[in-house]
Protein backbone atom coordinates (compact mmCIF):
# COMPACT_ATOMS: atom_id res chain seq x y z
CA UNK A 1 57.07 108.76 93.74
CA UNK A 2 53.95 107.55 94.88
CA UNK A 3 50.98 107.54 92.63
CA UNK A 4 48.17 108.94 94.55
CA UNK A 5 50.31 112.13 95.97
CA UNK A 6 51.30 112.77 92.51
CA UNK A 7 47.50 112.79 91.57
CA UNK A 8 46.36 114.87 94.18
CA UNK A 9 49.43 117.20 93.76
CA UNK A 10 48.44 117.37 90.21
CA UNK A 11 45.00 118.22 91.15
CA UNK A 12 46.58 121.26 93.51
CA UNK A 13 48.20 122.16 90.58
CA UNK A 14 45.19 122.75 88.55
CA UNK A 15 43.32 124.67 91.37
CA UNK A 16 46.22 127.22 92.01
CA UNK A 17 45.57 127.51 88.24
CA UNK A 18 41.75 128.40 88.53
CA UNK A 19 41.97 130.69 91.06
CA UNK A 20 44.68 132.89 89.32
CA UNK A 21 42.59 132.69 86.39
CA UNK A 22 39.15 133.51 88.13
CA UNK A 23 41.41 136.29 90.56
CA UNK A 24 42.27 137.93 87.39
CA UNK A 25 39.18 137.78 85.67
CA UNK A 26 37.98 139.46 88.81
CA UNK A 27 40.10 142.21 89.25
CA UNK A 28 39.93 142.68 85.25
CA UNK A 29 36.05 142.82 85.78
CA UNK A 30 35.75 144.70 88.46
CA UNK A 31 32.10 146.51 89.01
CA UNK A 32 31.23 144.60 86.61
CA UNK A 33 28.67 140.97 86.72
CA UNK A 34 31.56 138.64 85.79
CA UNK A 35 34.14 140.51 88.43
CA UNK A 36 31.34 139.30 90.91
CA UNK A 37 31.15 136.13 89.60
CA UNK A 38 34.73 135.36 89.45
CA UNK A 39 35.15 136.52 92.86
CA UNK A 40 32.41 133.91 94.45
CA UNK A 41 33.52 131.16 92.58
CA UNK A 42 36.92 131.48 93.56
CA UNK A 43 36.11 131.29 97.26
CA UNK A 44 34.72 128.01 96.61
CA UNK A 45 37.56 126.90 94.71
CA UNK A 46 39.53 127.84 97.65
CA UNK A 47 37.62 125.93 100.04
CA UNK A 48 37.57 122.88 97.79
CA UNK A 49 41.49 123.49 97.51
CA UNK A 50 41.37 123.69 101.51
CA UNK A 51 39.54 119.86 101.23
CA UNK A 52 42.19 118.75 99.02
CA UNK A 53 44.90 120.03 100.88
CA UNK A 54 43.94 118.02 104.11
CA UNK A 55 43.56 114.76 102.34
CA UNK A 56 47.24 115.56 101.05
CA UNK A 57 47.95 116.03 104.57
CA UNK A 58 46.99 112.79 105.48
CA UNK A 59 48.31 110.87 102.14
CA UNK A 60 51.48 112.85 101.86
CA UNK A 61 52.87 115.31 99.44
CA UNK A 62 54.54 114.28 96.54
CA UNK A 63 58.36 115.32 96.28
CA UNK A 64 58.63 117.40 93.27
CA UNK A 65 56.80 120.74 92.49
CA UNK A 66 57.10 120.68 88.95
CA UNK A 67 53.24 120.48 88.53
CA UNK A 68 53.06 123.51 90.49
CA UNK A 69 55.78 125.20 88.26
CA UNK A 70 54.14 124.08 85.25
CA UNK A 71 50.42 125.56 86.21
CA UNK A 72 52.35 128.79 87.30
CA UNK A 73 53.58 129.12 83.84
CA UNK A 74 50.43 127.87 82.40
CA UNK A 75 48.35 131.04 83.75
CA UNK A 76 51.20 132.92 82.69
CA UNK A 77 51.13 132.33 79.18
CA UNK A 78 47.23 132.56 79.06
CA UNK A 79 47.18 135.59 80.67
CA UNK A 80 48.26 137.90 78.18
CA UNK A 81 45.23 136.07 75.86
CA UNK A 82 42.68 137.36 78.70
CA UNK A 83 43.06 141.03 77.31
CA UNK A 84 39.48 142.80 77.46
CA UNK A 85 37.90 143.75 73.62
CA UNK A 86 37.11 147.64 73.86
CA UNK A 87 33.09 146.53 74.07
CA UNK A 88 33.50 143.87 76.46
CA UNK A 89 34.42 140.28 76.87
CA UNK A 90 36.31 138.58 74.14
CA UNK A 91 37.88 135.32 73.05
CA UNK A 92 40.44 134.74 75.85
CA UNK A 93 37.67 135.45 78.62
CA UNK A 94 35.63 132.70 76.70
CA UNK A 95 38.46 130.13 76.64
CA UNK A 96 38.85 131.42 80.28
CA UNK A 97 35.76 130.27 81.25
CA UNK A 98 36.06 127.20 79.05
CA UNK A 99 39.45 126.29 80.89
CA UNK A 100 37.54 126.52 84.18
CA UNK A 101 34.96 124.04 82.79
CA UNK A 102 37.34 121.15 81.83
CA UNK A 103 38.82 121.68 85.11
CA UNK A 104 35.66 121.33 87.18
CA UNK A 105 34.80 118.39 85.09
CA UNK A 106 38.45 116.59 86.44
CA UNK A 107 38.21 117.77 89.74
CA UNK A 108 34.57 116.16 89.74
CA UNK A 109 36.43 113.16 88.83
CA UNK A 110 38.55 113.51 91.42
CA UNK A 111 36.46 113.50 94.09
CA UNK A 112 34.74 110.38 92.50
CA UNK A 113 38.07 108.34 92.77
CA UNK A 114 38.85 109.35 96.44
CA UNK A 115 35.04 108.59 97.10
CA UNK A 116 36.20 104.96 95.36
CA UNK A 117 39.68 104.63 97.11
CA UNK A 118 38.57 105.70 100.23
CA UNK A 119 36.74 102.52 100.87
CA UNK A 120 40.05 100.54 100.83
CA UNK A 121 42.91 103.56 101.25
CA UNK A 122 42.67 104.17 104.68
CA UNK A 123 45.17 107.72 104.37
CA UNK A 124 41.96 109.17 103.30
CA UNK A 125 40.06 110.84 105.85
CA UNK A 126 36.55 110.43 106.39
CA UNK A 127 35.27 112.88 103.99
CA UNK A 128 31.16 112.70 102.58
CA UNK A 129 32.55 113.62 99.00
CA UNK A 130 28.62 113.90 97.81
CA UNK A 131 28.89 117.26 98.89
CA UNK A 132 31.74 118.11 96.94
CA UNK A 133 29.91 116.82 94.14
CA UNK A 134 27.42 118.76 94.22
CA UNK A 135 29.15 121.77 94.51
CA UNK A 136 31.81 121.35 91.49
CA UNK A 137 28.27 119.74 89.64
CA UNK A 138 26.62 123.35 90.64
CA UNK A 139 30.02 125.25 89.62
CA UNK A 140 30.12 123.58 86.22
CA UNK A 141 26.73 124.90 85.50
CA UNK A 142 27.64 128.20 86.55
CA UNK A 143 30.50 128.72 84.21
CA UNK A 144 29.09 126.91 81.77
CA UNK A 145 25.81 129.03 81.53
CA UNK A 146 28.13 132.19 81.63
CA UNK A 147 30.40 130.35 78.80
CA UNK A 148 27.39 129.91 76.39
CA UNK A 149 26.04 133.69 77.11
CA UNK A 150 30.21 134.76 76.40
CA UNK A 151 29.63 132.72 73.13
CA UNK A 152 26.74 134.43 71.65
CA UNK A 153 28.92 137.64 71.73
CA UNK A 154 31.89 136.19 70.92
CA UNK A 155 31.14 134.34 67.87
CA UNK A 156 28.73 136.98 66.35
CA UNK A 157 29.05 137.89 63.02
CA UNK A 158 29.83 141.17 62.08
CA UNK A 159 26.65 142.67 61.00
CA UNK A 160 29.13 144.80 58.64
């Protein structure tokens, strides 16, 4: 199998991943600040997965779909952790968000290596990936601001 359609099929992976987690953190939010939130940062998950999708176009898909399979199950089994405390947001909507952050930080790293491979891998298309960067840079400080405000409820003490 060839490297680079593994790696962006990996990537793929990882962004059907965020956008179940951010659809059901919007649906389980609904009305609510973080239902919002959830919902406009999935649309621009999906258009960054609509980016990565053409470049896979171009380089070729990888043959198996086990990285698909595995993030399917992946938001599976971290769904039932996403359950809402009775006053709000708990610890699985924290790790949520957290989740989302590690995977904005690789798929910032992704678009640095097809920015890099692009200048000699000519299955790339010509694609400014500064935008791109921007916009996962502005995403990550999005969730991560909403992470840290999650954490000061989260970790609390009980004042009891």
């Amino acid at each position: 199998m060839e490297a680079l359609a593994t790696y962006l099929h990996d990537h793929l992976a990882g962004s059907h991943f965020a956008i179940k987690l951010l659809d059901s953190l919007a649906e389980q939010y609904a009305g609510e600040g973080l239902g919002a939130f959830a919902t406009l940062m999935c649309q621009e998950i999906q258009a960054d997965q609509a980016v990565l999708e053409q470049i896979i176009e171009h380089v070729g898909r990888a043959s198996l779909d086990l990285t698909e399979a595995i993030g399917w199950l992946g938001e599976k089994a971290t769904a039932f952790k996403l359950s809402r405390d009775a006053d709000g947001p708990g610890l699985g909507t924290f790790e949520a968000l957290e989740m989302l952050t590690l995977g904005i930080r690789g798929k910032m790293a992704l678009w640095r290596v097809l920015r890099a491979i692009s200048e000699f891998d000519r299955r790339i298309p010509a694609q400014d990936f500064e935008p791109l960067l921007a916009r996962a840079e502005q995403q990550f400080d999005q969730v991560e601001s909403k992470r840290l405000e999650l954490a000061n409820v989260v970790f609390r003490p009980d004042e009891g």
